[in-house]
PDB file of N, CA and C in Angstrom:
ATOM      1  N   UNK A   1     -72.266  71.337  12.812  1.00  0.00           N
ATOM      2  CA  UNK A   1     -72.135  72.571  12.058  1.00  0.00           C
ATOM      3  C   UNK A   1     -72.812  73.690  12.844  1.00  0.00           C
ATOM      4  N   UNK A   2     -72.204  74.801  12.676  1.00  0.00           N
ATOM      5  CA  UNK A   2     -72.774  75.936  13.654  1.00  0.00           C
ATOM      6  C   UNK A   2     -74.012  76.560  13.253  1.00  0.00           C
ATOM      7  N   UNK A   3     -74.942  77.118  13.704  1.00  0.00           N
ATOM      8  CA  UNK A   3     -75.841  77.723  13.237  1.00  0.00           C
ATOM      9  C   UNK A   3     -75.660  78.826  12.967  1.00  0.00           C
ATOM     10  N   UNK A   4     -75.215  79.831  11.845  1.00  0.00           N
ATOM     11  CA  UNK A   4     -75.430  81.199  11.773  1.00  0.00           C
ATOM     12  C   UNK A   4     -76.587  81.672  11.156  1.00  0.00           C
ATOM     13  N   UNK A   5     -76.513  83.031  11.982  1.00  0.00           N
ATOM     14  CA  UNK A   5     -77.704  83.878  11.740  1.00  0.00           C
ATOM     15  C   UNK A   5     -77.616  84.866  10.703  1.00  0.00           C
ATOM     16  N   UNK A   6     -77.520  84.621   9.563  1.00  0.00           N
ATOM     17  CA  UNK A   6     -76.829  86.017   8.537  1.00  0.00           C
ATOM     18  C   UNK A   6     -78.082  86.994   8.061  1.00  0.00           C
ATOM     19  N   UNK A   7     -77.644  88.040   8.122  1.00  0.00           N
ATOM     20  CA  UNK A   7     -78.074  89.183   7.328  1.00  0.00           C
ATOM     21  C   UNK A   7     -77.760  89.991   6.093  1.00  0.00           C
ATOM     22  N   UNK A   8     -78.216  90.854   5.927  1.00  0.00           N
ATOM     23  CA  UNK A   8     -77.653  92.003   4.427  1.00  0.00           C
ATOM     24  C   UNK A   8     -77.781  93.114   5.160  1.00  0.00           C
ATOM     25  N   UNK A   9     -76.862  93.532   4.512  1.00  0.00           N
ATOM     26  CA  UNK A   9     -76.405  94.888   4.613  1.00  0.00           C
ATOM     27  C   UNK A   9     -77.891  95.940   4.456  1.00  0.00           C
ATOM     28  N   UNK A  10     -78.049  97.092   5.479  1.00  0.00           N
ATOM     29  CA  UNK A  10     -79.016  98.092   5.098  1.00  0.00           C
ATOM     30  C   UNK A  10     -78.860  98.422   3.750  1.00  0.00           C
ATOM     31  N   UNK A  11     -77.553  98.691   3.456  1.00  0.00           N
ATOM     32  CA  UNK A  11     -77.216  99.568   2.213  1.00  0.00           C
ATOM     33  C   UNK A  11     -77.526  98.005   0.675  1.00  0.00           C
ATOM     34  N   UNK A  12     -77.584  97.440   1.147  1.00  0.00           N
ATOM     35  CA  UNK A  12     -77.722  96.626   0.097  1.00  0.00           C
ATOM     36  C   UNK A  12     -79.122  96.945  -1.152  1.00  0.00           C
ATOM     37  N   UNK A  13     -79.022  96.610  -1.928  1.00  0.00           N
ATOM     38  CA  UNK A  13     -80.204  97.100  -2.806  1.00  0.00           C
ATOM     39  C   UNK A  13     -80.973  95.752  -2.935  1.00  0.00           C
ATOM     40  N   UNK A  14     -82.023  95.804  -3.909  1.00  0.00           N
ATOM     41  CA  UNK A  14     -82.727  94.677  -4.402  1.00  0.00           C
ATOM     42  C   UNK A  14     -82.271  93.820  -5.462  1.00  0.00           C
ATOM     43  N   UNK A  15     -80.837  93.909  -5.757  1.00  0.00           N
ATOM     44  CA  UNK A  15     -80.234  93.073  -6.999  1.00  0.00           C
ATOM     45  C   UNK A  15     -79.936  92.395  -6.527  1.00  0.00           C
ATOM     46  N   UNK A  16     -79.665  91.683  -5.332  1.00  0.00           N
ATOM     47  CA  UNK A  16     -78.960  90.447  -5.706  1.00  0.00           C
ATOM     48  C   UNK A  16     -78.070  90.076  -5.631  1.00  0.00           C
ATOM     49  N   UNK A  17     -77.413  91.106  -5.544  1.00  0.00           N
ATOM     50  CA  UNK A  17     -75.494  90.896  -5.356  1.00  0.00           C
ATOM     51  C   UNK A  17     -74.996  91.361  -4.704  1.00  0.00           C
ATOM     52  N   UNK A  18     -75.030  90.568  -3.185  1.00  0.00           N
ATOM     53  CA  UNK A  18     -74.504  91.054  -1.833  1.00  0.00           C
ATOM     54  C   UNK A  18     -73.822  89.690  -1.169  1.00  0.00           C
ATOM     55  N   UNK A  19     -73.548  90.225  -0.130  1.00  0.00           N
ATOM     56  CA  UNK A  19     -72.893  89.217   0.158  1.00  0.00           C
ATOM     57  C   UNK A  19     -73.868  88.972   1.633  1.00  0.00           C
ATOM     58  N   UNK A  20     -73.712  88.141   2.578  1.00  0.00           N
ATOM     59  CA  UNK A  20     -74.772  87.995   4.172  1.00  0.00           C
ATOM     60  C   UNK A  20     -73.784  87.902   4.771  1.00  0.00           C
ATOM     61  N   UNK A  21     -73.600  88.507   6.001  1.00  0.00           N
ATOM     62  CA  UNK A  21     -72.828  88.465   7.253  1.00  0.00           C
ATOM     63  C   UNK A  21     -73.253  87.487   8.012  1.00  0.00           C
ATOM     64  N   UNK A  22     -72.684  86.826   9.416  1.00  0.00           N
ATOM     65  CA  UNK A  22     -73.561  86.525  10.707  1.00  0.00           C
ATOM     66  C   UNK A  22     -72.674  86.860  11.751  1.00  0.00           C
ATOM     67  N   UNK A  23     -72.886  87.152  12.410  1.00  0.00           N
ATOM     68  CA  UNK A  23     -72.164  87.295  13.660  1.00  0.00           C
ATOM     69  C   UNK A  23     -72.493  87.063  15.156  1.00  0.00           C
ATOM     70  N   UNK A  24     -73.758  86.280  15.036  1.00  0.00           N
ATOM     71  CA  UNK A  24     -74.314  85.673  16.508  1.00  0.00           C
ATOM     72  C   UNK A  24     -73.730  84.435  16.992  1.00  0.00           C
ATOM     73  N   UNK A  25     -72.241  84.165  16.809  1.00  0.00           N
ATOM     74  CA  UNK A  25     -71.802  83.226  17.082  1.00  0.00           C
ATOM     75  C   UNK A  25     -70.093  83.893  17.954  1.00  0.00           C
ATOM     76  N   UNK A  26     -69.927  83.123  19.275  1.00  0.00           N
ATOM     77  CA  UNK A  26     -68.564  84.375  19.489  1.00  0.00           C
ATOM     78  C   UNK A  26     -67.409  83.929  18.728  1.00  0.00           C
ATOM     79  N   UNK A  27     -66.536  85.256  18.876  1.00  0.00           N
ATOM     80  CA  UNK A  27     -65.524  84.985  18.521  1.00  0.00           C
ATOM     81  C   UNK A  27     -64.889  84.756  17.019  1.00  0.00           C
ATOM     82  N   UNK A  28     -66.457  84.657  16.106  1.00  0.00           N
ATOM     83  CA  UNK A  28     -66.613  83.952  14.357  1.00  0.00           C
ATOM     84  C   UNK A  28     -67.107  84.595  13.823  1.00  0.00           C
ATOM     85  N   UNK A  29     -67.284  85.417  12.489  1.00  0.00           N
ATOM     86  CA  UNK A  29     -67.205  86.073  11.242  1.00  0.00           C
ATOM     87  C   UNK A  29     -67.784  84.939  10.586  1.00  0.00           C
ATOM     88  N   UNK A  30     -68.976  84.999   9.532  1.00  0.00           N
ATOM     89  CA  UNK A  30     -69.357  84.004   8.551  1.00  0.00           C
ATOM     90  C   UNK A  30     -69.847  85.047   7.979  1.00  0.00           C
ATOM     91  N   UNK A  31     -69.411  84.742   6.651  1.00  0.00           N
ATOM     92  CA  UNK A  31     -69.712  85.392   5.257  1.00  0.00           C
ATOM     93  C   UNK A  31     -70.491  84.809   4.161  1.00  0.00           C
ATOM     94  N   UNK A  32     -71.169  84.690   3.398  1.00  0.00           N
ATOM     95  CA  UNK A  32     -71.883  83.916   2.271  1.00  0.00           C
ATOM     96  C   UNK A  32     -72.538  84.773   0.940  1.00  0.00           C
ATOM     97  N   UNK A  33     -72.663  84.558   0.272  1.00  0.00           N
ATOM     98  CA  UNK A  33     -72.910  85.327  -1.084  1.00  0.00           C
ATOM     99  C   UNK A  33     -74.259  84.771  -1.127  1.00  0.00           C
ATOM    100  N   UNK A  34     -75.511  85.928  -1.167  1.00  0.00           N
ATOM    101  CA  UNK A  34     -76.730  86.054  -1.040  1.00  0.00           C
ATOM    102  C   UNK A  34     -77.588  85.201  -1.810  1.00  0.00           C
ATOM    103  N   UNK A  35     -76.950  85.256  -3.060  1.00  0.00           N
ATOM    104  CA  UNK A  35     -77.498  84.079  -3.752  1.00  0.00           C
ATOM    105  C   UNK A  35     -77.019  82.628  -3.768  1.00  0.00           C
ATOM    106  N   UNK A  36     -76.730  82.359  -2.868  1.00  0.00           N
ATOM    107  CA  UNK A  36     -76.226  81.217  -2.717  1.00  0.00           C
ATOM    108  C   UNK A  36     -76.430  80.215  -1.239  1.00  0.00           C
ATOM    109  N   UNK A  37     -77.555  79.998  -1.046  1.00  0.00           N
ATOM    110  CA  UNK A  37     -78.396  79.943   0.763  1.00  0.00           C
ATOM    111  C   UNK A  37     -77.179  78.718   0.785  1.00  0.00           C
ATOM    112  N   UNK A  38     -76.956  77.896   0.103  1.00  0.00           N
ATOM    113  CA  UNK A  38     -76.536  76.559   0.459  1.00  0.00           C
ATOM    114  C   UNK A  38     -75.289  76.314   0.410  1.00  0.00           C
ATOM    115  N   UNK A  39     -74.472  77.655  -0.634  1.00  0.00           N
ATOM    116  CA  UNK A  39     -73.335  77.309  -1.111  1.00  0.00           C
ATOM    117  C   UNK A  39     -72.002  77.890   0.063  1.00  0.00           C
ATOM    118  N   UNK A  40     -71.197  78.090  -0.272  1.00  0.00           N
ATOM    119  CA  UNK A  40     -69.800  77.854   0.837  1.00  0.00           C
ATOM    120  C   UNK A  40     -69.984  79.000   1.499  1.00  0.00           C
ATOM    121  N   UNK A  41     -69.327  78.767   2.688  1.00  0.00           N
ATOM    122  CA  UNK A  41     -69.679  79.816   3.762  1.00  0.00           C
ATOM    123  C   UNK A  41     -67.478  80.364   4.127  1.00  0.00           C
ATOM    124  N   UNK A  42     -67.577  81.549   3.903  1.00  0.00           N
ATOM    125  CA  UNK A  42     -66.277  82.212   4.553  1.00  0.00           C
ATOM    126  C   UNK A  42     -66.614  82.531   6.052  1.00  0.00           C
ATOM    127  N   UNK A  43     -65.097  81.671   6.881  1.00  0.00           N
ATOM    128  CA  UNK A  43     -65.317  82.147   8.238  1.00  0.00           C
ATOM    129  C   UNK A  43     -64.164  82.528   8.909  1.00  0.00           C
ATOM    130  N   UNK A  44     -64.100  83.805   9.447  1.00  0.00           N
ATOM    131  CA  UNK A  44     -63.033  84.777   9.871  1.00  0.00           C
ATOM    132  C   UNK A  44     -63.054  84.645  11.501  1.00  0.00           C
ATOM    133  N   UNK A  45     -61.974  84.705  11.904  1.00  0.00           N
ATOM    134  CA  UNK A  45     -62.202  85.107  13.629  1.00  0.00           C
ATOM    135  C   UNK A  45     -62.576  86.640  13.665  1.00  0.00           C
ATOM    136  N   UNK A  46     -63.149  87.216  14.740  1.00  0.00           N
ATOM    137  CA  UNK A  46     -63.438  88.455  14.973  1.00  0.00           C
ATOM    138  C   UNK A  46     -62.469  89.599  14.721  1.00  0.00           C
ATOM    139  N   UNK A  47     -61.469  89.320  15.300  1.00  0.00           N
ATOM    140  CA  UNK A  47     -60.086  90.022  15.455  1.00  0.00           C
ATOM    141  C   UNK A  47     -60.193  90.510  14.129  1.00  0.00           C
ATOM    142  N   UNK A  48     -59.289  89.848  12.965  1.00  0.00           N
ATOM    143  CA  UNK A  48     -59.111  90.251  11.573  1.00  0.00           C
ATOM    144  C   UNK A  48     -60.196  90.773  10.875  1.00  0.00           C
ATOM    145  N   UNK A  49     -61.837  90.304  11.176  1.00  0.00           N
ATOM    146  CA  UNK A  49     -62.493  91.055  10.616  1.00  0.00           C
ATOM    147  C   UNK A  49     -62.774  92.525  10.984  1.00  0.00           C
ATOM    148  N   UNK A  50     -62.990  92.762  12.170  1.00  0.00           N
ATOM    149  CA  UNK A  50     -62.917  94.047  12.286  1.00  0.00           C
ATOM    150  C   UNK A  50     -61.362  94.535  11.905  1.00  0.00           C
ATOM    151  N   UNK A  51     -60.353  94.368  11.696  1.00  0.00           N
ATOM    152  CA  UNK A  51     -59.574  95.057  11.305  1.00  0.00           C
ATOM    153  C   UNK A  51     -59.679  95.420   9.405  1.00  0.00           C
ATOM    154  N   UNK A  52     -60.042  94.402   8.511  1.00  0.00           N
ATOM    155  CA  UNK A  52     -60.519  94.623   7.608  1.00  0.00           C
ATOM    156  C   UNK A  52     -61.682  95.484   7.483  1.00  0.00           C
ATOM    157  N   UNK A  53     -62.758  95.994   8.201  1.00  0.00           N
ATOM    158  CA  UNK A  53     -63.820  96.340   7.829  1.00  0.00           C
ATOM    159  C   UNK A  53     -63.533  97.810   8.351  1.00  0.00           C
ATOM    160  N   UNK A  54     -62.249  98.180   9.303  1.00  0.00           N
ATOM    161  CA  UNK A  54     -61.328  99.739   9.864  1.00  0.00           C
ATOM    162  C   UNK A  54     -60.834  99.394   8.076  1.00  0.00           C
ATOM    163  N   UNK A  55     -60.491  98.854   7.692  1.00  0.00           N
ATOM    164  CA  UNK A  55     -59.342  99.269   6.179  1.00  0.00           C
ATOM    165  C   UNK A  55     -60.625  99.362   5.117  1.00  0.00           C
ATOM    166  N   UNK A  56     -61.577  98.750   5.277  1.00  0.00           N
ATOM    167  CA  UNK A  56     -62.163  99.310   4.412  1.00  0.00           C
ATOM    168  C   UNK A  56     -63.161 100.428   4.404  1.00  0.00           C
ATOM    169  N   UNK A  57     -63.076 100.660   6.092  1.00  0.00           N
ATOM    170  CA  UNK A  57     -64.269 102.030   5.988  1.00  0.00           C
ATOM    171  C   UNK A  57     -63.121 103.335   5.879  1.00  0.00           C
ATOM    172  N   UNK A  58     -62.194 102.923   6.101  1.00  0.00           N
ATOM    173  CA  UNK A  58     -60.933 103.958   5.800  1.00  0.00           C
ATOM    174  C   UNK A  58     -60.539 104.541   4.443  1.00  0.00           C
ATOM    175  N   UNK A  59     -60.619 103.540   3.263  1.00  0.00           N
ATOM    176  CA  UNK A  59     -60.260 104.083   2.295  1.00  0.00           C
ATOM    177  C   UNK A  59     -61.634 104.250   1.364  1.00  0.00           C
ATOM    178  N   UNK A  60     -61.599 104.853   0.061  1.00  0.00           N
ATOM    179  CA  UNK A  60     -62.860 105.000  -0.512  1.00  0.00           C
ATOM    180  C   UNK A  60     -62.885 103.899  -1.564  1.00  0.00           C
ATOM    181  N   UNK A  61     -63.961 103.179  -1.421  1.00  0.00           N
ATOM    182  CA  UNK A  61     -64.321 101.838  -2.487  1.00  0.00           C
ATOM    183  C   UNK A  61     -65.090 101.949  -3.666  1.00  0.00           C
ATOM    184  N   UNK A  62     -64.415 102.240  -4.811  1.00  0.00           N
ATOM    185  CA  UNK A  62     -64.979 102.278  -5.771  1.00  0.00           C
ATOM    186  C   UNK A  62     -66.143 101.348  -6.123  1.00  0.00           C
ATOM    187  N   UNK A  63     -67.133 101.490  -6.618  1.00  0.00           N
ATOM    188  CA  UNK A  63     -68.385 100.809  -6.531  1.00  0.00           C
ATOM    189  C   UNK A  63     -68.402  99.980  -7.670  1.00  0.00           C
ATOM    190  N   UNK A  64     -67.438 100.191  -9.058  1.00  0.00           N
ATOM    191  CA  UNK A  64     -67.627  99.462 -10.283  1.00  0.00           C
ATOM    192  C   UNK A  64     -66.277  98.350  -9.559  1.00  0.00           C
ATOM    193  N   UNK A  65     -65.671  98.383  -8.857  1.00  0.00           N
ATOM    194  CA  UNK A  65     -64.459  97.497  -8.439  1.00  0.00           C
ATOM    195  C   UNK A  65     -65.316  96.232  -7.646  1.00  0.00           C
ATOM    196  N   UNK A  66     -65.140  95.037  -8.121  1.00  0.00           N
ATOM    197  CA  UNK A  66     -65.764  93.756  -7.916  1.00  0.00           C
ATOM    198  C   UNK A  66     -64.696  93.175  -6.923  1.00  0.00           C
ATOM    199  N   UNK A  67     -63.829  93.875  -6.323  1.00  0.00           N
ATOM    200  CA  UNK A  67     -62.493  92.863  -5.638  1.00  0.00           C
ATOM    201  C   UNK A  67     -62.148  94.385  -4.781  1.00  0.00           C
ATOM    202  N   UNK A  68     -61.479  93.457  -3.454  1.00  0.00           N
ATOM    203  CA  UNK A  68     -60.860  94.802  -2.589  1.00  0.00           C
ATOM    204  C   UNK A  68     -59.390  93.866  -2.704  1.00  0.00           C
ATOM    205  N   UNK A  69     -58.237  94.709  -2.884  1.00  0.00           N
ATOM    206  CA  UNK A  69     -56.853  94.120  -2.570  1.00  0.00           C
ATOM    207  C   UNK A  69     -56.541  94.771  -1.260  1.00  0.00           C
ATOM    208  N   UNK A  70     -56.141  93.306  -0.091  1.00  0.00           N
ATOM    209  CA  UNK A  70     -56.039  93.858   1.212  1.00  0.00           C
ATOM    210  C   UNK A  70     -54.480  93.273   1.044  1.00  0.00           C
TER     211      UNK A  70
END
């Protein structure tokens, strides 16, 4: 199993409900929900994530919206 290194977001607050990135691995995207150290890990190739993260700094994200439709 790979080792990732995940973080939070600057913008993240003290609640709790974020999600952790890692990206010290090439080529791989790992995602995980903050409260959850142990639980399932989402993993993207590089490519598509940066193209998702151009679509989402592109449009404006409502903050009460719990879901992005890509």
């Amino acid at each position: 199993m790979p080792h990732f290194e995940f973080v939070k977001s600057s913008y993240s607050s003290g609640n709790g409900e974020c999600v952790e990135v890692a990206r010290n691995l090439p080529r791989v995207v790992a995602v995980r929900d903050s409260k959850q150290f142990d639980g399932p890990v989402f993993t993207v190739s590089s490519s598509p994530w940066a193209l998702f993260l151009a679509y989402v700094r592109g449009h404006r994200v409502d903050a009460s919206v719990h879901h992005v439709d890509v």
